[in-house]
Every structure is written in C-alpha cells, then in structure tokens.
Protein backbone atom coordinates (compact mmCIF):
# COMPACT_ATOMS: atom_id res chain seq x y z
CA UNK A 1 -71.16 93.33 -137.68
CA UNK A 2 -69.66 96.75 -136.54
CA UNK A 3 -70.24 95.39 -132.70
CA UNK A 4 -68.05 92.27 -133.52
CA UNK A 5 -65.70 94.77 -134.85
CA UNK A 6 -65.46 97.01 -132.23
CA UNK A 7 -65.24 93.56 -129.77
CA UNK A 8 -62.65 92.12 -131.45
CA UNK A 9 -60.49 95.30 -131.34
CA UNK A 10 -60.84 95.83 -128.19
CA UNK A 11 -60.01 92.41 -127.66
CA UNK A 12 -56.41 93.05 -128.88
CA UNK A 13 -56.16 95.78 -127.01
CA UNK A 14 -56.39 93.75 -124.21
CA UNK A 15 -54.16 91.56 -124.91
CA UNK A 16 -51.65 94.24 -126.40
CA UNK A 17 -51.32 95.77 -122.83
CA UNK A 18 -51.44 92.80 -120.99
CA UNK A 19 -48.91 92.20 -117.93
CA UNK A 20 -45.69 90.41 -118.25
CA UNK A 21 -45.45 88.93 -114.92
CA UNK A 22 -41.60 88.03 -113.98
CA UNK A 23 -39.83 86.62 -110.98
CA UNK A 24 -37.31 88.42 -108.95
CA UNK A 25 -35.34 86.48 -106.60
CA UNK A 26 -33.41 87.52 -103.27
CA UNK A 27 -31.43 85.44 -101.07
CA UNK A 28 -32.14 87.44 -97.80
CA UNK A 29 -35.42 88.06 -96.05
CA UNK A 30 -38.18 90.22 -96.94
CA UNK A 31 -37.63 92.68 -94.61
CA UNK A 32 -33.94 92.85 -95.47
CA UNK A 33 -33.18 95.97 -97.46
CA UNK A 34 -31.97 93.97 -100.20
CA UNK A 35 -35.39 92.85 -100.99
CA UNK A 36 -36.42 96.16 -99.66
CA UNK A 37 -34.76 97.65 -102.77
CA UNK A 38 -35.70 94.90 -104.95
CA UNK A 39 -39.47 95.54 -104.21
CA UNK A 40 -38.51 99.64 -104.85
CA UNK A 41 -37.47 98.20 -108.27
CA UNK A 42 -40.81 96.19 -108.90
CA UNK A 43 -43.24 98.91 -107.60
CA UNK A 44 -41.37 101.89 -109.58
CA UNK A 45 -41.56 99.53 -113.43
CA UNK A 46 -44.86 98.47 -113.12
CA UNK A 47 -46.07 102.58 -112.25
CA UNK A 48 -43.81 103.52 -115.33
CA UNK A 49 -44.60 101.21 -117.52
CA UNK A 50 -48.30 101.40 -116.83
CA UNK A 51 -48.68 97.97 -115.19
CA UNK A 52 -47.03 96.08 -118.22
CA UNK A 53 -44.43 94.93 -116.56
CA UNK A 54 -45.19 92.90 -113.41
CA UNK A 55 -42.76 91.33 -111.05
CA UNK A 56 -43.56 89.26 -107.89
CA UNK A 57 -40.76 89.63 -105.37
CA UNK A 58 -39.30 85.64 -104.54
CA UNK A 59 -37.43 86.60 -100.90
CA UNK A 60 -35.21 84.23 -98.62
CA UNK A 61 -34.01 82.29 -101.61
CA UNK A 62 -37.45 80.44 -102.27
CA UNK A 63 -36.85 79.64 -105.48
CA UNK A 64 -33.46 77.74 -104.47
CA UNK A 65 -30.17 79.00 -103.53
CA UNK A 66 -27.57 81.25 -105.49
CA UNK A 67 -26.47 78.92 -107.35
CA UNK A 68 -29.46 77.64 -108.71
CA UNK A 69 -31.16 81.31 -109.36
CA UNK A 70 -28.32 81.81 -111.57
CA UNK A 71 -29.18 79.12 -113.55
CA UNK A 72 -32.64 80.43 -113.74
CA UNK A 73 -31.98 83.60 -114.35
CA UNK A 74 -29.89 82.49 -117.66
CA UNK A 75 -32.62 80.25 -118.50
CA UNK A 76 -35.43 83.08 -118.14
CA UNK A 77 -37.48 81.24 -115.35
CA UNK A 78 -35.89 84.25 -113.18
CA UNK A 79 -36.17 87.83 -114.56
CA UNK A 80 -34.65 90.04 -112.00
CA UNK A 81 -32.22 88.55 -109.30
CA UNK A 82 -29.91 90.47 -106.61
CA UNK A 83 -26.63 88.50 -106.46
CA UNK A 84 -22.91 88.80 -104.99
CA UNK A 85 -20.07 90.19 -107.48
CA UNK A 86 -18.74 86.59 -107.19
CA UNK A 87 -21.85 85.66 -109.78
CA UNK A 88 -20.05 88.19 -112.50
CA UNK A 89 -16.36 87.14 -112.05
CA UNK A 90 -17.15 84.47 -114.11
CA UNK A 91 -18.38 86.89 -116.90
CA UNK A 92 -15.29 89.49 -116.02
CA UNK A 93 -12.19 87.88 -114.01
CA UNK A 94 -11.13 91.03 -112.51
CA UNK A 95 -14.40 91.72 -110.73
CA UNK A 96 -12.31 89.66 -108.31
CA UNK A 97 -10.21 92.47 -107.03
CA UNK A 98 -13.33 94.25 -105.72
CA UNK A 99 -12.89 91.26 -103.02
CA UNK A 100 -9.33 93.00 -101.66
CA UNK A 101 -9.31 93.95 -98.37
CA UNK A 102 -8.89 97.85 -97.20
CA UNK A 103 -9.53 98.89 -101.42
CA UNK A 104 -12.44 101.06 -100.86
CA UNK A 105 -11.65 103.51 -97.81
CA UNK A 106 -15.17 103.83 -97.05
CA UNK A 107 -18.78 103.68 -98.80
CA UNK A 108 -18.59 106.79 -100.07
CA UNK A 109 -15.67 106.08 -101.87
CA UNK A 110 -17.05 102.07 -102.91
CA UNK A 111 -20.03 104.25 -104.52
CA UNK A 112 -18.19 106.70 -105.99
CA UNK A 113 -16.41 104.08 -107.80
CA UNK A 114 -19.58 102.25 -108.45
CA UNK A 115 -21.73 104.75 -109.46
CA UNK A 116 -18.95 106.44 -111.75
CA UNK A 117 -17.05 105.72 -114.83
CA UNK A 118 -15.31 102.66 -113.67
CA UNK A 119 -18.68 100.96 -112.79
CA UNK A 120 -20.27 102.31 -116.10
CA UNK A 121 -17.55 100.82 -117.82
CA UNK A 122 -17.81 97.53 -116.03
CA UNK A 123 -21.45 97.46 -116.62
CA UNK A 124 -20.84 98.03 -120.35
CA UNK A 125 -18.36 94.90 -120.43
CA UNK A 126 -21.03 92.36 -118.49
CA UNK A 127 -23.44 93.47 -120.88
CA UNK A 128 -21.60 92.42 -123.64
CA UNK A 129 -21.35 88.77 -122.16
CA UNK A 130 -24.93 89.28 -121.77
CA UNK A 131 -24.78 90.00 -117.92
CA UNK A 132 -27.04 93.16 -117.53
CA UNK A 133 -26.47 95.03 -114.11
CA UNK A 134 -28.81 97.80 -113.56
CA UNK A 135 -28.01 98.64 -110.24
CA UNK A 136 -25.04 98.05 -107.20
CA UNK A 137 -26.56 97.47 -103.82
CA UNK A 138 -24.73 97.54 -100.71
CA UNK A 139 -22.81 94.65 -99.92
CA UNK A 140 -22.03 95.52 -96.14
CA UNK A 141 -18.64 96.01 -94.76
CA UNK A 142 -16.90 93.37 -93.25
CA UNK A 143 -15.21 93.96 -89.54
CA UNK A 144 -13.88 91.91 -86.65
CA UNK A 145 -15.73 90.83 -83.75
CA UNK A 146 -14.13 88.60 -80.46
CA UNK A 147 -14.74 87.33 -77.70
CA UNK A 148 -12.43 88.68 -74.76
CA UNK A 149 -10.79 91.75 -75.31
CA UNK A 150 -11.46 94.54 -78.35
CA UNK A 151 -8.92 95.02 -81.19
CA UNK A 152 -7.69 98.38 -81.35
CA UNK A 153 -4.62 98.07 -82.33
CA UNK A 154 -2.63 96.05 -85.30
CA UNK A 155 -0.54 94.56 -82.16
CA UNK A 156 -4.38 92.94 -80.71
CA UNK A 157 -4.22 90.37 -84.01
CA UNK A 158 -1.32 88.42 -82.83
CA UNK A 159 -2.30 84.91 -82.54
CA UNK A 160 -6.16 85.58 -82.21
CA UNK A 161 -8.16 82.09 -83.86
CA UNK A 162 -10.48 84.52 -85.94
CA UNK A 163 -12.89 81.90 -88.27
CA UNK A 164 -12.52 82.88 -92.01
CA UNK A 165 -14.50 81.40 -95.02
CA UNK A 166 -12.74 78.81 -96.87
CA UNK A 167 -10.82 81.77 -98.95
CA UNK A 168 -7.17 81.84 -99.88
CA UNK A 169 -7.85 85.84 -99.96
CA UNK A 170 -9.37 85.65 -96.28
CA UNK A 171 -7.10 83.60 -94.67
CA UNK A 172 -4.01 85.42 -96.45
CA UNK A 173 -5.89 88.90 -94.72
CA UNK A 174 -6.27 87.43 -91.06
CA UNK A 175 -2.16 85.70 -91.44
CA UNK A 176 -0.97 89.41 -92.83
CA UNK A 177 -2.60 90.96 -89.43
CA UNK A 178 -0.55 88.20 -87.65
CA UNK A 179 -3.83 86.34 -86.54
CA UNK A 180 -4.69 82.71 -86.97
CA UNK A 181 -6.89 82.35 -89.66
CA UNK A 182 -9.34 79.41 -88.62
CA UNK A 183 -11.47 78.60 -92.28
CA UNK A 184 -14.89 77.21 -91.00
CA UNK A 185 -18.41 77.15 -92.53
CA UNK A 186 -20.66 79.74 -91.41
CA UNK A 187 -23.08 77.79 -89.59
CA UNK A 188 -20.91 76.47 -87.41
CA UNK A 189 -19.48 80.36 -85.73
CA UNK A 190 -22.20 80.31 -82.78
CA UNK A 191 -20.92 77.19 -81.50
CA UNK A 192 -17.31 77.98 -81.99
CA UNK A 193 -17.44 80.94 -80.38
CA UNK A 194 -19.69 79.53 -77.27
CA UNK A 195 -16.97 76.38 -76.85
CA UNK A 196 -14.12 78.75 -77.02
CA UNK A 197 -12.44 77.10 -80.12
CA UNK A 198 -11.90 80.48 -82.19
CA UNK A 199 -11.42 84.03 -80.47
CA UNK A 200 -13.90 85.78 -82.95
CA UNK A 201 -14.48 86.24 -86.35
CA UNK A 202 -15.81 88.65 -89.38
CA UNK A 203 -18.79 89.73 -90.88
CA UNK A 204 -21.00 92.64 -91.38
CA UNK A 205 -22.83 94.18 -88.50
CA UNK A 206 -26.27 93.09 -89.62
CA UNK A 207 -24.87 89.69 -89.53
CA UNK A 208 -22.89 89.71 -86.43
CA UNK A 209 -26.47 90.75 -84.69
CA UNK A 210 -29.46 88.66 -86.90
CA UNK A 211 -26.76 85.11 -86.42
CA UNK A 212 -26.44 85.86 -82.69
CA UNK A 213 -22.84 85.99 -82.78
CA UNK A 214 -23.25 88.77 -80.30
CA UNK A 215 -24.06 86.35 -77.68
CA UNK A 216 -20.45 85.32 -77.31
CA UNK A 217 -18.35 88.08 -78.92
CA UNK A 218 -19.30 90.95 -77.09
CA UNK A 219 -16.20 93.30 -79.04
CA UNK A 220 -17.06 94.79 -81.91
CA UNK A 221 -14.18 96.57 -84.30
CA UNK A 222 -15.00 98.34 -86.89
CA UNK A 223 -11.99 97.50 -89.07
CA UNK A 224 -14.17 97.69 -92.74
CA UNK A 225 -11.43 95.45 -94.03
CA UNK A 226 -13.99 94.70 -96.92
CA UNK A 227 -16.70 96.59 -98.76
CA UNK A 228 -18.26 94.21 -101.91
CA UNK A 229 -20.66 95.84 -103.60
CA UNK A 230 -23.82 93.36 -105.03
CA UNK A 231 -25.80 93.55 -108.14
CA UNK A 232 -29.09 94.14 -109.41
CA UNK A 233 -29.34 91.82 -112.88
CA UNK A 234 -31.73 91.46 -115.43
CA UNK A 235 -32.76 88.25 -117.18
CA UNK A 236 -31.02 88.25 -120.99
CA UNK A 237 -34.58 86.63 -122.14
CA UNK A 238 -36.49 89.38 -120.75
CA UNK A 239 -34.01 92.30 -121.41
CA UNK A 240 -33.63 91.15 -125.10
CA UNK A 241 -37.88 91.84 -124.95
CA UNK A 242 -37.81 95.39 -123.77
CA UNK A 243 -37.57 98.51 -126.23
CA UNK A 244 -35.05 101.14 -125.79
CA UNK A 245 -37.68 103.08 -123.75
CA UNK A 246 -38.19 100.55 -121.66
CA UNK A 247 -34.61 99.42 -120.99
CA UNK A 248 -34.09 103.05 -119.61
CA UNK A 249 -36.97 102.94 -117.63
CA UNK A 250 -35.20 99.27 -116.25
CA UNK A 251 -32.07 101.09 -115.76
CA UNK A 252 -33.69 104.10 -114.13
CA UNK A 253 -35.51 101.92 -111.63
CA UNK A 254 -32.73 100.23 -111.10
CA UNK A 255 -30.23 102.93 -110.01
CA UNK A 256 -33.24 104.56 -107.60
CA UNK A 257 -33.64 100.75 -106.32
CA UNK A 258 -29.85 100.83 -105.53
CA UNK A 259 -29.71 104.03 -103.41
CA UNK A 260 -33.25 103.37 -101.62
CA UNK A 261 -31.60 99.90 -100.23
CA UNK A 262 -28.24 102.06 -99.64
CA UNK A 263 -30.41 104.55 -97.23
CA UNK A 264 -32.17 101.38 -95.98
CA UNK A 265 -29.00 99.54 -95.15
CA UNK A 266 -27.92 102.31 -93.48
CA UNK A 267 -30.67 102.98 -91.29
CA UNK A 268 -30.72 99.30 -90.40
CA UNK A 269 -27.30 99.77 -89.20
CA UNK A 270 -28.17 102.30 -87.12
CA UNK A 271 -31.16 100.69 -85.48
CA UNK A 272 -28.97 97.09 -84.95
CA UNK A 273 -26.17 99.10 -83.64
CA UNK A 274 -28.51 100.82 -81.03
CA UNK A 275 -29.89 97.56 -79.95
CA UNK A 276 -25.99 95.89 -79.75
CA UNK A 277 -25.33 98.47 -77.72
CA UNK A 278 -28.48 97.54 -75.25
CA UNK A 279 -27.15 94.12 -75.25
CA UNK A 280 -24.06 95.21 -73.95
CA UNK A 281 -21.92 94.88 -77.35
CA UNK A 282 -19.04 97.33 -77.14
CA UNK A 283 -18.28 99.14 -80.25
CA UNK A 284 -14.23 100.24 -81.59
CA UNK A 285 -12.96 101.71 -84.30
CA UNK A 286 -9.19 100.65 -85.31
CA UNK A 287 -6.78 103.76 -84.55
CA UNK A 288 -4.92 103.96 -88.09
CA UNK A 289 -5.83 101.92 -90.85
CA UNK A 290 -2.63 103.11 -92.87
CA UNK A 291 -0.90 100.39 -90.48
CA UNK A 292 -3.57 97.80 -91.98
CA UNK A 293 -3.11 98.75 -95.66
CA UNK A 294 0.25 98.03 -95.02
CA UNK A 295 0.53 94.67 -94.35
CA UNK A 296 -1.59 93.67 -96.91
CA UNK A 297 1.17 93.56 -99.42
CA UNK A 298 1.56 90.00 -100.03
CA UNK A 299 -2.09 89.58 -100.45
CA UNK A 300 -2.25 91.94 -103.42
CA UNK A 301 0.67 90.75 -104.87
CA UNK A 302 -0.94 88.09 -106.80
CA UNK A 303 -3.39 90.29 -108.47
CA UNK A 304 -1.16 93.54 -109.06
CA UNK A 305 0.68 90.73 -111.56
CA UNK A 306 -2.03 90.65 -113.89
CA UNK A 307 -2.06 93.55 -115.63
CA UNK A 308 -6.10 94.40 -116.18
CA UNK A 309 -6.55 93.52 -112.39
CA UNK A 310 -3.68 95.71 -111.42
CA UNK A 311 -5.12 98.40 -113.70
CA UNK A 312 -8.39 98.49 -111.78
CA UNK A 313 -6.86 98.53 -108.46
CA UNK A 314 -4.76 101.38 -109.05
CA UNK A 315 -8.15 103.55 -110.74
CA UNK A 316 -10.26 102.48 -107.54
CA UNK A 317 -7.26 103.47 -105.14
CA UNK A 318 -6.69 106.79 -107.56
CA UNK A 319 -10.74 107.80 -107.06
CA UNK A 320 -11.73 110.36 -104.63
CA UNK A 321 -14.78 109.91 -102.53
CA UNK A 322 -17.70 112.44 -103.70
C-alpha cells in the first residue's frame, strides 16, 4: 500500500514538471542571427526554468510565411515568433513612423530609443492589445547600392532607376533624393540589375551580398536611410500560462536574446563586408546626411499631421544616443 503511495506521488511529480514544448518561428535561415538570437532565447528559458519550458526553433519560415505565423501565433500553434514592426502597426498605428527614413541617426541611437522609455512604453501599449514583445532585434539598415558609378553626393540621385518595394513611403524617399523610384518585387532585382533596366537599388548589406545583388552593383553607399527595428513576441495562449516569475524570466531572456543577435548582426556585417570587399564591391559613405534629412520634408508631412505619430517622431528625434 505505502509503495503504491509513494508511486503514485511520484507519478505527479512527473507530470507536475513535465516540459511544455512550444514552437518558435523565424523567417530567415538558421544560421542567420535572427534565429541565432531566437535559439539564445530557447536555450537561456529552458536552463532557467529547469527544462519546463521547451521550445524547438522553426527557421526559414517552415511553418509558412509571415503572414501565416501570425495567424498561428494568435491561435497558439506558434509560441514565440520574430517578426517585422509592420506585424504590430496593426495593434499600434504609429509603429508606422519607425518606417521614416533618416529618424534614427544610427543604431546606437535606434537602441537607445528601443531599449529606453519610449520602447518600454510601446511595449506596455502592445501588451494591452495582447501583443507581448519581449525583445527588439536588429532590423538592418537600409542603403543604396548601383551599378555604374557610387553615390556620394545628394547631386549622384538625379534620375538614377533605383527599384523600391511597392511603398508610397519608399518611392516618396527615392523621388525626394531626385531619383526614379522603380517599385518592383524583390525577386525580380538580380535580373534587373543584370539587363540594365534599373541603376541599383536598396537593402541591407547582408542582403545586398546573400541575394547576389553584388554581382551587378558593384557600389555600395552607406546612406542608412532606414533602421526598423524587429520583434521578439510571445504567444497570448502561452504568456497568459506563465506566472509572474516566469514572465520575467521570458522577458529577461528575451532582452539578452535581443543584444546577442545585435553583436551577431554586427559581426556578420563585418565578415560580409570583408568578403564584398574581396569581390571587388566598393564601399562609400554619403558626405553629409543633414542634406538628406532635408529633403525628406514632404515625406514626413503626412505623419507629422497626426498628432500621436508626430509626438513620437519628435521624442525619437529629441533622444540622444547612449
């Protein structure tokens, strides 16, 4: 009797401490340092929370595409997904101004906005729309590439065909530099810029070099004309099942997730820049980007007239970089 006891005790026990096993999905590659940081995020719960919590990193966007991991993730099938700002707008409109070109003067500054009290204050509106953000990852910044002579000057834009995503806020950037803004989908740049039917385009560096566009745009400018930061969310099915211990323990891992795939990203950088350069890519930075800023007056227009997105511009703009 007292065996049986003991048994069926031990028994709970088991099944007291047994895993929950969750999904967490990535759209890049597994050797990208988004899933890099993602994986950070995984290995540093399941240490802290003595193997309860679980996760099996889902990289390249094998459970389905953006799109459909949102759904996912609102339907619980998904418990910890890396997405683009543009997944939150929804949530919190004025998330869209983080999309402005030339906002964040450099990553120190995006982070110090991030990782301060206008990001902790965003955070606490998503969460409650039941959009929990735990950590902001690295988004890249954005720069222009071409393929016969560098930009280094404002002056180089002038009628340049420079491809652009089907964006009213991209194609209003390239027009403002006095460039032809040429909106095409992204799988179509390597050919364009083979045939000759656009002079360059824009992307982030990892980009430019893991899509090839290197192979026909040889000038590369770092302009930075955007920096988007990305976010780390957690499942509202499985956040509503952690305790306040463990939510901390979420957010901790979450925020020590974010800056390991920061210090990835940039030593990625570093190592693709090295190897652009041994492919004969030549490398420019733009000579005064108060010119830029500038001309980018119509472009903001729209958004300094509504009054919560005009708000947030001017407290990024007023932050100083740690």
């Amino acid at each position: 009797m007292l065996l049986r006891i003991v048994f069926s005790a031990l028994t709970l026990l088991s099944m007291s401490v047994q895993a929950v096993e969750y999904k967490a999905w990535t759209l890049v590659g597994a050797d990208h340092p988004v899933s890099i940081g993602v994986q950070h995020f995984i290995d540093e719960v399941r240490t802290k929370t003595n193997g309860k919590f679980d996760g099996k990193l889902y990289a390249d966007a094998s459970l389905g595409d953006q799109n459909k991991a949102v759904t996912l993730l609102d339907k619980g099938e998904i418990g910890i997904a890396e997405f683009g700002v543009s997944t939150l707008v929804k949530s919190l409109p004025e998330l869209d101004v983080l999309y402005l070109p030339f906002l964040f003067r450099d990553t120190r500054h995006l982070f110090a906005v991030m990782d301060g009290d206008i990001g902790t204050g965003i955070v606490a509106r998503l969460a409650e729309k039941n959009a929990y953000v735990i950590g902001w990852y690295d988004g890249g910044a954005r720069s222009f590439y071409t393929r016969n002579k560098p930009i280094r000057n404002l002056s180089d834009f002038k009628g340049l065909r420079l491809r652009v995503s089907n964006s009213k806020l991209y194609m209003g950037l390239v027009s403002a530099l006095d460039g032809v803004p040429v909106p095409m989908p992204f799988k179509d740049v390597p050919a364009a810029l083979e045939s000759g039917s656009i002079d360059g385009a824009e992307n982030n560096l990892i980009s430019f070099a893991t899509e090839d566009h290197y192979r026909n745009a040889r000038y590369f400018t770092f302009t930075n004309h955007v920096m988007v930061p990305e976010a780390l969310v957690v499942a509202p099915k499985l956040w509503a099942t952690l305790s306040p211990e463990e939510k901390e323990i979420f957010k901790e891992a979450g925020q020590n997730s974010a800056i390991f795939m920061r210090q990835s990203w940039e030593k990625r950088q570093s190592e693709v820049r090295a190897k652009m350069e041994k492919n004969k890519v030549k490398f420019f930075n733009i000579l005064d980007s108060g010119i830029y800023i500038s001309r980018m007056r119509p472009v903001y227009q729209p958004y300094m007239d509504n009054p919560r997105q005009a708000d947030l511009i001017m407290q990024i703009m007023t932050t100083s970089s740690r």
